[in-house]
Protein backbone atom coordinates (compact mmCIF):
# COMPACT_ATOMS: atom_id res chain seq x y z
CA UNK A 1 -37.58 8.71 -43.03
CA UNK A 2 -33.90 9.91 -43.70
CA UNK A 3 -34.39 12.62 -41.37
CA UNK A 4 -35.87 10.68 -38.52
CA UNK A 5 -33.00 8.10 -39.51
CA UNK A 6 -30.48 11.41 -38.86
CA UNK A 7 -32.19 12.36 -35.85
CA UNK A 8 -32.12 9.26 -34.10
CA UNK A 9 -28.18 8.86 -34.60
CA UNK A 10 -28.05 12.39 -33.16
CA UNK A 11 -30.19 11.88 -30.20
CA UNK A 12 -27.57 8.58 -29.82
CA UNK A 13 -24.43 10.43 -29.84
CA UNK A 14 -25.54 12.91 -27.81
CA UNK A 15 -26.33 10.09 -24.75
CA UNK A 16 -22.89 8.30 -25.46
CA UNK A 17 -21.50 11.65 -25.09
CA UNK A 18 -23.22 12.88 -22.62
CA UNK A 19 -22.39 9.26 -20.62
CA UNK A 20 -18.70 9.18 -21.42
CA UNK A 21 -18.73 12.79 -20.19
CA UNK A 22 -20.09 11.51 -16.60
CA UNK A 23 -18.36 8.20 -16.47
CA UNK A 24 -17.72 6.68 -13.48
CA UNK A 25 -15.05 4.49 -11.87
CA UNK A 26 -15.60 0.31 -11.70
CA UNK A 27 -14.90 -0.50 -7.73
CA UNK A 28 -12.69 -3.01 -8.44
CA UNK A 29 -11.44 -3.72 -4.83
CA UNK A 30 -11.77 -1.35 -1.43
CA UNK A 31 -10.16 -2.70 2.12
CA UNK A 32 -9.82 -1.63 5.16
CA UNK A 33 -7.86 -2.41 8.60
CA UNK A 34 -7.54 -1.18 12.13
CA UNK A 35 -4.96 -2.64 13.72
CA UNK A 36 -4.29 -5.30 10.96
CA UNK A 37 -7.90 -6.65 11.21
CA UNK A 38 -9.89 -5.90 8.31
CA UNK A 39 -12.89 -4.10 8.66
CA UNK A 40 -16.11 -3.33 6.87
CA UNK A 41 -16.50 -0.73 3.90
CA UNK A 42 -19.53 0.95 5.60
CA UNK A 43 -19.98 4.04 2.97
CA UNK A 44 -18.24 3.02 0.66
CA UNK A 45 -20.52 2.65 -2.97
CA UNK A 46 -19.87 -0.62 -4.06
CA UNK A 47 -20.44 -0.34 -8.26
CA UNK A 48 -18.39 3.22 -8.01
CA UNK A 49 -16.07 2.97 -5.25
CA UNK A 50 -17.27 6.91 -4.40
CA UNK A 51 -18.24 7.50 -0.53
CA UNK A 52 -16.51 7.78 2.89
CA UNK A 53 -15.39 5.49 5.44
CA UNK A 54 -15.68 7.18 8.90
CA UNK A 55 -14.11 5.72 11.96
CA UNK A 56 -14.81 6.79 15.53
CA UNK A 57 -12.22 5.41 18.90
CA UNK A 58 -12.37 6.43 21.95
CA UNK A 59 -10.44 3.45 23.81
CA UNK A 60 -7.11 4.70 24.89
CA UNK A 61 -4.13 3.04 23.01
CA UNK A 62 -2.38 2.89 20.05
CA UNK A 63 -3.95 3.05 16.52
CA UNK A 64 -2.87 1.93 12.44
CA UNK A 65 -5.94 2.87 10.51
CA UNK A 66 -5.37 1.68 6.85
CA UNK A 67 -7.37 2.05 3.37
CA UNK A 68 -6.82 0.09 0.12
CA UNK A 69 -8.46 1.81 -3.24
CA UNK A 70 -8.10 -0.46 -6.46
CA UNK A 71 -10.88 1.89 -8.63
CA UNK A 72 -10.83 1.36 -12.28
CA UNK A 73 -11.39 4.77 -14.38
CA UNK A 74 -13.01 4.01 -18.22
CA UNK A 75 -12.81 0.50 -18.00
CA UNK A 76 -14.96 -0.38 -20.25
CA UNK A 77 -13.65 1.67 -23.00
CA UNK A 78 -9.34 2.01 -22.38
CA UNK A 79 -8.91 -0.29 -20.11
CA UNK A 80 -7.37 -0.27 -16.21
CA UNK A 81 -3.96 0.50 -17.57
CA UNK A 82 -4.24 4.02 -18.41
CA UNK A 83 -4.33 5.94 -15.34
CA UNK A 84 -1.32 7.81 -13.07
CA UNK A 85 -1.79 9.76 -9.99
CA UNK A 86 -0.69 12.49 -8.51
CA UNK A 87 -0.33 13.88 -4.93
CA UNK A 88 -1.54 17.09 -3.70
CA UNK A 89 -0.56 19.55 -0.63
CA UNK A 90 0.84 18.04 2.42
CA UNK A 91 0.75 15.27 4.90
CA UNK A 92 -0.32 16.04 8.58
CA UNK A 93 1.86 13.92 11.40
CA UNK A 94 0.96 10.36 11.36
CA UNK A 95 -0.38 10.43 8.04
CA UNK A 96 0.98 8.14 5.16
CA UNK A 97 0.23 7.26 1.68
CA UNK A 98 1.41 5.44 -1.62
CA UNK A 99 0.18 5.38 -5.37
CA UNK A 100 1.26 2.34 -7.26
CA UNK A 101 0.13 -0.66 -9.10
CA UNK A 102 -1.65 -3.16 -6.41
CA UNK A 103 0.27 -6.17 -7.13
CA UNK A 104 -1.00 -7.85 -9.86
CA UNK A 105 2.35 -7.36 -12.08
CA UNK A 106 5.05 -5.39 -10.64
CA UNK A 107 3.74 -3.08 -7.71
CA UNK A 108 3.61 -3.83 -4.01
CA UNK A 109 0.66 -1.42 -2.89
CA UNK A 110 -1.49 -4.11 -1.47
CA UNK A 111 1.23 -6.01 0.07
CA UNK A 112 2.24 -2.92 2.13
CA UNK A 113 -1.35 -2.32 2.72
CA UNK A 114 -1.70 -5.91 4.30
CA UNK A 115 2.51 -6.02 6.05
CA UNK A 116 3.99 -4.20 9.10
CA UNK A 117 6.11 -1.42 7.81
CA UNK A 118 2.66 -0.01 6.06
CA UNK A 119 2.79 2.71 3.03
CA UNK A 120 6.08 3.71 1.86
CA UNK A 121 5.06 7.70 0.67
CA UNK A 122 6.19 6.89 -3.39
CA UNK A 123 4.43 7.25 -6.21
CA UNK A 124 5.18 3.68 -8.52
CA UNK A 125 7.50 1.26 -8.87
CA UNK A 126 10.33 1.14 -11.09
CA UNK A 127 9.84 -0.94 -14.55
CA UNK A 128 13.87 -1.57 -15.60
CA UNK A 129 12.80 -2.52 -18.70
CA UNK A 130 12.01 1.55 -19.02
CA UNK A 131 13.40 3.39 -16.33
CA UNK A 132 10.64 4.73 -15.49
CA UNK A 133 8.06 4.36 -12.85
CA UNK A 134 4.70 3.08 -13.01
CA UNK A 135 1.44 4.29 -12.18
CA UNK A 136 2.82 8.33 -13.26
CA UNK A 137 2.24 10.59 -16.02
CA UNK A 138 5.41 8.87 -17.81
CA UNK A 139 4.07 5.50 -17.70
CA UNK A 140 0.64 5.17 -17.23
CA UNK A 141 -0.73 1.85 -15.67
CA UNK A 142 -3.82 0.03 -13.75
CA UNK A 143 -3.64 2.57 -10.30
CA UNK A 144 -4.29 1.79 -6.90
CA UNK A 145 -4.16 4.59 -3.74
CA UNK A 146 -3.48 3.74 0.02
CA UNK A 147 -3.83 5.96 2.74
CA UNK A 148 -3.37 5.53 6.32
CA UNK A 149 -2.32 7.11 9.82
CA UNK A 150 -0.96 5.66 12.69
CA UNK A 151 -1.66 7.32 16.06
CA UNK A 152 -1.30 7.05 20.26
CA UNK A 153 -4.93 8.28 21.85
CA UNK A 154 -4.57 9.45 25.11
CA UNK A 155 -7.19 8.57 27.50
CA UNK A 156 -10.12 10.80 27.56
CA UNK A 157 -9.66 12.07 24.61
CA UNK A 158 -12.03 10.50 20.69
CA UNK A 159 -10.61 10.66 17.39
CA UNK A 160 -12.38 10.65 14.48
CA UNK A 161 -10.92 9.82 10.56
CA UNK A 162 -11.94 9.44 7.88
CA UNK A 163 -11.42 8.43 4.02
CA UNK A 164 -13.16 9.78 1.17
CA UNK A 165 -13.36 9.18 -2.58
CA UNK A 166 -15.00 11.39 -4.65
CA UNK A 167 -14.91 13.56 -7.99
CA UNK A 168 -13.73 16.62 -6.16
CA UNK A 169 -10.54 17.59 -4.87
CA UNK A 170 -10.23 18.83 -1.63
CA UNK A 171 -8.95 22.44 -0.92
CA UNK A 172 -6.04 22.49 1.63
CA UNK A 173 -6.12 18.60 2.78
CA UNK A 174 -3.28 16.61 1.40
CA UNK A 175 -5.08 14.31 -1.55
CA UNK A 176 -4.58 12.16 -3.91
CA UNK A 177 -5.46 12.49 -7.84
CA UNK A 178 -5.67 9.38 -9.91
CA UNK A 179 -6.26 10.75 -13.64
CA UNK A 180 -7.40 9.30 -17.38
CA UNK A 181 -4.03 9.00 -19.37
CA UNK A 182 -5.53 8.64 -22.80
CA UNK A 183 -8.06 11.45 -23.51
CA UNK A 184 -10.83 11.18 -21.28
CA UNK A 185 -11.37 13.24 -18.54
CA UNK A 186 -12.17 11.35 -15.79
CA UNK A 187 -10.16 11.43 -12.47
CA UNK A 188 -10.92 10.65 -8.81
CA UNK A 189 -9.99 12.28 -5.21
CA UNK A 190 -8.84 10.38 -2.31
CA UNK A 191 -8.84 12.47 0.73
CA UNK A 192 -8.15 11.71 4.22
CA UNK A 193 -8.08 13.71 7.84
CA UNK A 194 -7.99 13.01 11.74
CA UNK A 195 -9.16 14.84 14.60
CA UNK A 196 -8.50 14.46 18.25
CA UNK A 197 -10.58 16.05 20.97
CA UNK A 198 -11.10 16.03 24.26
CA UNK A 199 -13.65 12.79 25.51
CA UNK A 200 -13.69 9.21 25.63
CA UNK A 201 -13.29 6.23 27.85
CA UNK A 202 -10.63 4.00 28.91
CA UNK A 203 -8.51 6.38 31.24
CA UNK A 204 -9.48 6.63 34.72
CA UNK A 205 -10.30 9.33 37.11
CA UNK A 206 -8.62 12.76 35.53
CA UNK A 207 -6.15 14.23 37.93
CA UNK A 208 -7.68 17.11 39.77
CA UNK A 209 -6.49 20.75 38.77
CA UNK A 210 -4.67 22.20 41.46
CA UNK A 211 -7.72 24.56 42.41
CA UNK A 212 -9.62 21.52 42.83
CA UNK A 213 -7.07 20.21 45.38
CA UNK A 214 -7.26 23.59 47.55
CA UNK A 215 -11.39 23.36 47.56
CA UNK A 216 -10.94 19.69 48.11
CA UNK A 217 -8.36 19.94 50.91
CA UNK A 218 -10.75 23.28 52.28
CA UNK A 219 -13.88 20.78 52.59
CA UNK A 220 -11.83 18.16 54.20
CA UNK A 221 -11.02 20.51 56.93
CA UNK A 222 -14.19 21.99 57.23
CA UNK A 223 -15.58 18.46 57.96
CA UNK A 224 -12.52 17.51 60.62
CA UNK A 225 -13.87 20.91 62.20
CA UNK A 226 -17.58 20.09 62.59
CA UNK A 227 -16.68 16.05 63.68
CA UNK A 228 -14.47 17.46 66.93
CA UNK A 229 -17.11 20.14 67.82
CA UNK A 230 -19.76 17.61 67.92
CA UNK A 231 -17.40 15.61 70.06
CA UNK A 232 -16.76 17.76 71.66
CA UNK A 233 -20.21 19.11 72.40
């Protein structure tokens, strides 16, 4: 009985373990906005806050493309004020970020999500009771990560972005780390990239090349030719 007793507590430890080992984040809150108007969070998992948010335009004009990430890492076991984040490579043109608390105490990460000016590029805001600022590796508190990119799309041409969060880092992208400050060794990605190539709609008739022109004006001629000799005829 004592062994059975002993291997049952084993087999227990071994899942907790194991789990702990594999936690996940708690999706606390994910947002998104074109333009200012929120939009769904197609992709997005809601229980784990893991997935990707793609976005396709190919209307001519000019674009703010905003995400809000408010994901929770052991929250069931230190809390959601133990993480800090950390940025990663660097930004492409039109790309901007922020890692701080969302707004529930100090931090202004969802405010600048939802106002004009957008993401400031900072990690934290400073506590003056410490110095310090919030959300890094010196003071550790509940994380949130924006990312966003403001564009002009020129007509015939699609962009496509996207957003990602995941347990992987990306290789050369500029990303985001949000990490477990007490122990554990959980951590999440945020990722982001945008691509403009040539097609879409909302631009007209493309100006001819200037080879087109010559055939163009060549046929035009042609056709002035046959109409007099049949006049003429």
């Amino acid at each position: 009985m004592k062994v059975r007793l002993i291997a049952i507590i084993t087999s227990l430890l071994f899942v907790l373990s194991a789990a702990q080992a594999l936690a996940l984040p708690t999706n606390t809150q994910v947002e998104f906005s074109v333009n200012g108007v929120s939009v769904a969070t197609t992709g997005i998992d809601s229980i784990t806050g893991f997935g990707t948010r793609t976005f396709t335009f190919t209307a001519a004009g000019a674009y703010d493309v905003r995400s809000f990430f408010d994901l929770d890492l052991s929250l069931m076991t230190t809390g959601f004020f133990n993480e800090y984040g950390q940025t990663f490579n660097s930004v492409k043109a039109g790309q901007s970020w922020e890692i701080d608390e969302p707004g529930y105490w100090i931090g202004d990460l969802h405010a600048n999500f939802k106002g004009t000016a957008g993401f400031d590029n900072t990690i934290g805001t400073i506590d003056v009771t410490t110095g310090n600022r919030i959300t890094t590796a010196q003071q550790p508190d509940d994380v949130a990560v924006g990312m966003g990119w403001k564009f002009n799309l020129n007509p015939g041409k699609t962009a496509t972005l996207y957003f990602t969060a995941s347990d992987a880092p990306a290789s050369s992208l500029f990303y985001i780390g949000q990490f477990e400050a007490y122990g554990a060794n959980d951590s999440v990605y945020f990722t982001s990239d945008l691509k403009i190539e040539s097609g879409g709609i909302g631009g007209g008739n493309p100006i001819p090349e200037p080879s087109t022109l010559v055939l163009l004006g060549s046929a035009l001629t042609g056709l002035a030719v046959y109409v007099q000799r049949r006049r003429n005829g």
